[in-house]
PDB file of N, CA and C in Angstrom:
ATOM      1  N   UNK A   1      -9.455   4.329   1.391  1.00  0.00           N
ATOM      2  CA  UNK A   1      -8.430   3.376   1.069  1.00  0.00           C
ATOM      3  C   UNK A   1      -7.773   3.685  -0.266  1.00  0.00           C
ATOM      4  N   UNK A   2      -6.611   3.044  -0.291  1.00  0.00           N
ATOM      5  CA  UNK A   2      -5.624   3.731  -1.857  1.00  0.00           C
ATOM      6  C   UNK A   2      -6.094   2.717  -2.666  1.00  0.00           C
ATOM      7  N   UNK A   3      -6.796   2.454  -3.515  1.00  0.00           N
ATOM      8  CA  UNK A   3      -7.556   1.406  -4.583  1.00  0.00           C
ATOM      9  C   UNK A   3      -6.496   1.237  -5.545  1.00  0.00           C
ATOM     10  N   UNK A   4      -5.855   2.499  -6.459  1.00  0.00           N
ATOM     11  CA  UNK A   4      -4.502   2.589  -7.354  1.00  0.00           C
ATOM     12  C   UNK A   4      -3.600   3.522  -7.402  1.00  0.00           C
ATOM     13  N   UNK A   5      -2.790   3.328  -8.180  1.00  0.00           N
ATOM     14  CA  UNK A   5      -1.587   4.035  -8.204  1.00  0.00           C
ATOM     15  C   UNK A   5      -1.847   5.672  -8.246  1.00  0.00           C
ATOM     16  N   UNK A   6      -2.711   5.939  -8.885  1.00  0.00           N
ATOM     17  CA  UNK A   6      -3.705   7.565  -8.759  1.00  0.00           C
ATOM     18  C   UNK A   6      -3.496   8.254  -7.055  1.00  0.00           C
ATOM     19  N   UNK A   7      -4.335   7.305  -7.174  1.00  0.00           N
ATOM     20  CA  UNK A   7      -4.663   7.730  -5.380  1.00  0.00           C
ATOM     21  C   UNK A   7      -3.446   7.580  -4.488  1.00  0.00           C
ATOM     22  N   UNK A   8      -2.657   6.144  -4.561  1.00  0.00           N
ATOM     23  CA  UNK A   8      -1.110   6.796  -3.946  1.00  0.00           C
ATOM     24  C   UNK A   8      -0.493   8.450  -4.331  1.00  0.00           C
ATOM     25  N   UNK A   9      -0.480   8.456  -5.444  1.00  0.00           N
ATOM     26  CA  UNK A   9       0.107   9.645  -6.040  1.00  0.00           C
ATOM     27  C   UNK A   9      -0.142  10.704  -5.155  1.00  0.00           C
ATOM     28  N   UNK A  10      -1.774  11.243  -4.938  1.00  0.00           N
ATOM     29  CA  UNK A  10      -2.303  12.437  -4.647  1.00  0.00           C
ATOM     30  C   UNK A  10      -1.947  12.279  -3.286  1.00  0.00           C
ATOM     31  N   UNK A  11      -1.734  10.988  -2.457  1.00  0.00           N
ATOM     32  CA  UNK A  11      -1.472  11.000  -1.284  1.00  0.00           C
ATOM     33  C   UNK A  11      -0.206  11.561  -0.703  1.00  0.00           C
ATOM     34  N   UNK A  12       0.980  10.914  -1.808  1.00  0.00           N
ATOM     35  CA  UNK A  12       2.240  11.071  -1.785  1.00  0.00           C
ATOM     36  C   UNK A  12       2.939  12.968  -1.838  1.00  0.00           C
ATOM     37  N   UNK A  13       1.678  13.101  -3.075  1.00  0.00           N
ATOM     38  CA  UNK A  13       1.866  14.970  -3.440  1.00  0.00           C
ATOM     39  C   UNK A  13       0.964  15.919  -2.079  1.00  0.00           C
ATOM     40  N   UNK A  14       0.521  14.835  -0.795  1.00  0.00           N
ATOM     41  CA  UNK A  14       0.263  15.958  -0.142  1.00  0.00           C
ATOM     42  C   UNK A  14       1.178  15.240   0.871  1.00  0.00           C
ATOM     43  N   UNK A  15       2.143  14.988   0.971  1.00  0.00           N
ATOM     44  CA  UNK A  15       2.982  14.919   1.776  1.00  0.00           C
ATOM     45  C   UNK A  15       2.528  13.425   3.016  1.00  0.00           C
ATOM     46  N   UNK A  16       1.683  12.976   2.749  1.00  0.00           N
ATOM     47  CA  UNK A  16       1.059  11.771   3.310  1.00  0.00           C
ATOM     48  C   UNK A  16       1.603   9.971   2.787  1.00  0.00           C
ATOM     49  N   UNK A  17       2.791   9.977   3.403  1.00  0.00           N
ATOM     50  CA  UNK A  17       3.432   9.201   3.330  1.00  0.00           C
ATOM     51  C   UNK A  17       2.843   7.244   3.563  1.00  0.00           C
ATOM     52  N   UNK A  18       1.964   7.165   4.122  1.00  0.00           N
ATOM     53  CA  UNK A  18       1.617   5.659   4.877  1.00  0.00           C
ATOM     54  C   UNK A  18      -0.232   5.742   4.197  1.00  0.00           C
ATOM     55  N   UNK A  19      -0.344   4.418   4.121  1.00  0.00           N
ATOM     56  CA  UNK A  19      -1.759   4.365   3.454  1.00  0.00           C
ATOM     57  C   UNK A  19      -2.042   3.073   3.156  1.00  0.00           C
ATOM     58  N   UNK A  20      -3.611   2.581   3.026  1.00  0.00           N
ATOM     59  CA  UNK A  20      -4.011   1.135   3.541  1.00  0.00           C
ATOM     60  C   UNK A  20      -5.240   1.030   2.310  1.00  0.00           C
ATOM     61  N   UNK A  21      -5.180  -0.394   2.136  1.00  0.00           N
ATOM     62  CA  UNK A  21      -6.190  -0.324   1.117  1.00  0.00           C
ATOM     63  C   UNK A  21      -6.124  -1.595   0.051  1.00  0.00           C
ATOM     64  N   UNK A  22      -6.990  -2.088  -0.854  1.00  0.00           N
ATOM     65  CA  UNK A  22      -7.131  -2.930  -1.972  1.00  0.00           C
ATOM     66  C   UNK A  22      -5.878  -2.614  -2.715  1.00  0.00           C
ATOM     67  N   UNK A  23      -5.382  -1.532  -2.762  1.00  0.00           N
ATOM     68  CA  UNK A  23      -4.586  -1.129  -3.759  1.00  0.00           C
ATOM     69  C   UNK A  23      -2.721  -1.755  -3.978  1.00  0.00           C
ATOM     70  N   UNK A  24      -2.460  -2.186  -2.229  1.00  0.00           N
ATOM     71  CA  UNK A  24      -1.861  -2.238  -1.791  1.00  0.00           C
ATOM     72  C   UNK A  24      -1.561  -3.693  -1.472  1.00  0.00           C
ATOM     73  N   UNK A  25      -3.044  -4.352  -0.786  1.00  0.00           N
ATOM     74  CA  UNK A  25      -3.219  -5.407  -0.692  1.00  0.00           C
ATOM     75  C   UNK A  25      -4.628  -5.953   0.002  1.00  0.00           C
ATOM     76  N   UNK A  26      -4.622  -7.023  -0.292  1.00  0.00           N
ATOM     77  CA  UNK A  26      -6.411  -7.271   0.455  1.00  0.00           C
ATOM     78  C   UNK A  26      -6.184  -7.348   1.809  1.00  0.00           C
ATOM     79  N   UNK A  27      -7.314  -7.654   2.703  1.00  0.00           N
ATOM     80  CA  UNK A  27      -7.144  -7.598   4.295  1.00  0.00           C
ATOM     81  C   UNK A  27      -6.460  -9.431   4.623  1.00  0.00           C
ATOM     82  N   UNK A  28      -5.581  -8.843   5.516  1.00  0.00           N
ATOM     83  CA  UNK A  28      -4.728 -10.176   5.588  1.00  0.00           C
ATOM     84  C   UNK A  28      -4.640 -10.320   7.218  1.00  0.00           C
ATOM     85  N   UNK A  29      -4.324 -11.821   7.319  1.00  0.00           N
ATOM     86  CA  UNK A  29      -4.253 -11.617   8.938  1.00  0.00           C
ATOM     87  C   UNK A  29      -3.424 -11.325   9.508  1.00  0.00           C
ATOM     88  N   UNK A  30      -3.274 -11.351  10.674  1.00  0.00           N
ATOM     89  CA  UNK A  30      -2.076 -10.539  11.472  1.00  0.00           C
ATOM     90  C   UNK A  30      -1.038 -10.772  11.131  1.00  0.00           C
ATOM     91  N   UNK A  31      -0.943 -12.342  10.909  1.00  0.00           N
ATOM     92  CA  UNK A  31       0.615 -13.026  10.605  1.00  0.00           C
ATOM     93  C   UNK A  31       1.055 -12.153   9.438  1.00  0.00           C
ATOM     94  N   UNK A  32       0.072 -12.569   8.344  1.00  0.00           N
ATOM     95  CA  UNK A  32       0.628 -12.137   6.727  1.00  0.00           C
ATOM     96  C   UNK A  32       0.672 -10.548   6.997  1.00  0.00           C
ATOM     97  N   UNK A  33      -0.094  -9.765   7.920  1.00  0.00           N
ATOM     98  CA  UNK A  33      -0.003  -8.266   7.793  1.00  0.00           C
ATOM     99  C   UNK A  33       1.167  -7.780   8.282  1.00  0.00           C
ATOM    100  N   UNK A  34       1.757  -8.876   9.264  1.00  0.00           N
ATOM    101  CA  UNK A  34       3.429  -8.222   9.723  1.00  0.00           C
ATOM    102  C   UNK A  34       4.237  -8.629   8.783  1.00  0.00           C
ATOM    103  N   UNK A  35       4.128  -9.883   8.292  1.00  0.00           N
ATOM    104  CA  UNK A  35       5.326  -9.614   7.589  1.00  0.00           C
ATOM    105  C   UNK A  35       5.005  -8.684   5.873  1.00  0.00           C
ATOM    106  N   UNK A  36       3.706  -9.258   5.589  1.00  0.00           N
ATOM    107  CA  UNK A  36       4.055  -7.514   4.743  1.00  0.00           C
ATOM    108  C   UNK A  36       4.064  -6.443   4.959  1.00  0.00           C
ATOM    109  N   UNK A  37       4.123  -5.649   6.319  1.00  0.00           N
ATOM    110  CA  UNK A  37       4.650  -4.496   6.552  1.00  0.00           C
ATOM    111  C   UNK A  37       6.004  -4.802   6.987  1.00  0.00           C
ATOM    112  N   UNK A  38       6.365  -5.769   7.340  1.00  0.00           N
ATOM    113  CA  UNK A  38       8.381  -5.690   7.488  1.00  0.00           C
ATOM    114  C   UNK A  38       8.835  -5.714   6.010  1.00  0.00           C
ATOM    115  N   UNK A  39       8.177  -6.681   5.183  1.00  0.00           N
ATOM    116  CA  UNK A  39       8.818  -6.093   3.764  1.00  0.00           C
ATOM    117  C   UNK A  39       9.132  -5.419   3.532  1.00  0.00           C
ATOM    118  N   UNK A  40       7.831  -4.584   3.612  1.00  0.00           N
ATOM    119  CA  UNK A  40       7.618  -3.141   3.127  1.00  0.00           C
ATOM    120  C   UNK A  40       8.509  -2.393   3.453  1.00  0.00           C
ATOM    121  N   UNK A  41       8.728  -2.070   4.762  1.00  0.00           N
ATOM    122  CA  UNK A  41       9.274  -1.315   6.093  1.00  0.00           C
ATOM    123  C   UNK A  41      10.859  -1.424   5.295  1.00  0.00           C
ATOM    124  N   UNK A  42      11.190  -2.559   4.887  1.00  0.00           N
ATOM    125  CA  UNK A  42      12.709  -2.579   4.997  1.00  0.00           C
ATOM    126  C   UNK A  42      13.000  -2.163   3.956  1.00  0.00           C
ATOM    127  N   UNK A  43      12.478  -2.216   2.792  1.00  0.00           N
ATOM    128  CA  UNK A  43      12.919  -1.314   1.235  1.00  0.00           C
ATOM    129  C   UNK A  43      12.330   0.216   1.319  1.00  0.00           C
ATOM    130  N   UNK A  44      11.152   0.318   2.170  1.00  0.00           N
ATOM    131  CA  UNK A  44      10.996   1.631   1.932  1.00  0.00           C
ATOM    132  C   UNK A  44       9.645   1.643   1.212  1.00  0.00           C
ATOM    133  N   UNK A  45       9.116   0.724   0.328  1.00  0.00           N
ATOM    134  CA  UNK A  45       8.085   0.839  -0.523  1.00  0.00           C
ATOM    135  C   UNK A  45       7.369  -0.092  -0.329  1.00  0.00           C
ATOM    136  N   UNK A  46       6.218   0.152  -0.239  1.00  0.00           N
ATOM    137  CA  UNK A  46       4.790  -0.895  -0.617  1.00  0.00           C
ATOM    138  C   UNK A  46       4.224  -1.519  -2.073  1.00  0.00           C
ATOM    139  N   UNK A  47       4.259  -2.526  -2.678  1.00  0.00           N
ATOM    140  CA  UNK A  47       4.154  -2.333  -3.539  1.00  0.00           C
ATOM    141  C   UNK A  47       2.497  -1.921  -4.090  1.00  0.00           C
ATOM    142  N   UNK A  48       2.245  -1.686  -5.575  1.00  0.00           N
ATOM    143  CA  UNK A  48       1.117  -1.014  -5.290  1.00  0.00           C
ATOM    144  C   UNK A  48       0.533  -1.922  -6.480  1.00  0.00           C
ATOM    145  N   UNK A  49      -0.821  -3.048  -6.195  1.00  0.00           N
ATOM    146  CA  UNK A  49      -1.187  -4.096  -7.109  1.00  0.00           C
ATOM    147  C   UNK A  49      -1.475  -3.486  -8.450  1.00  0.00           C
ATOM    148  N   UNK A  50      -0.866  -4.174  -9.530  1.00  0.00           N
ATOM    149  CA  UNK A  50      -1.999  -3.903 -11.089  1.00  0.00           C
ATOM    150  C   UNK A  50      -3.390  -4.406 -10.843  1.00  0.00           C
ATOM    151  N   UNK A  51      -3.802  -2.642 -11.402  1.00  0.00           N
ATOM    152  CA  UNK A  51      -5.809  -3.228 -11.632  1.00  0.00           C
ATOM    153  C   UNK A  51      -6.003  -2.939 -12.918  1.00  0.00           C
ATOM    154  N   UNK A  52      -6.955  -3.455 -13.352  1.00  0.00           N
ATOM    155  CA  UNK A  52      -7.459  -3.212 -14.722  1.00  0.00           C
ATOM    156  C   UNK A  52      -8.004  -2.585 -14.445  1.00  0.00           C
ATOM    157  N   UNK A  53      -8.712  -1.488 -15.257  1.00  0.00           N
ATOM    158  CA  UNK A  53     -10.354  -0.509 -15.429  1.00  0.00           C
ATOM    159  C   UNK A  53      -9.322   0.712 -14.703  1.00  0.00           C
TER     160      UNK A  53
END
């Protein structure tokens, strides 16, 4: 799973576009998981949560 912005990165630099995880967002239910992937879907970007540590 993409935990932070790190790990998007290395995902992004191998050409691995789509990715799931804490980092992104916690596990949500179906309802909340569609519409944050239509968010997502429609700008193009996921956003990727602030973590501390």
């Amino acid at each position: 799973g993409v935990e932070n912005a790190g790990l998007a990165a290395l995902l992004l630099d191998a050409s691995c576009h789509y990715g799931q995880g804490f980092g992104y967002a916690p596990a949500l239910p179906a309802q909340e998981a569609e519409v944050y992937l239509n968010e997502s879907l429609s700008d193009g970007v996921a956003p990727l949560k602030a973590r501390s540590g």
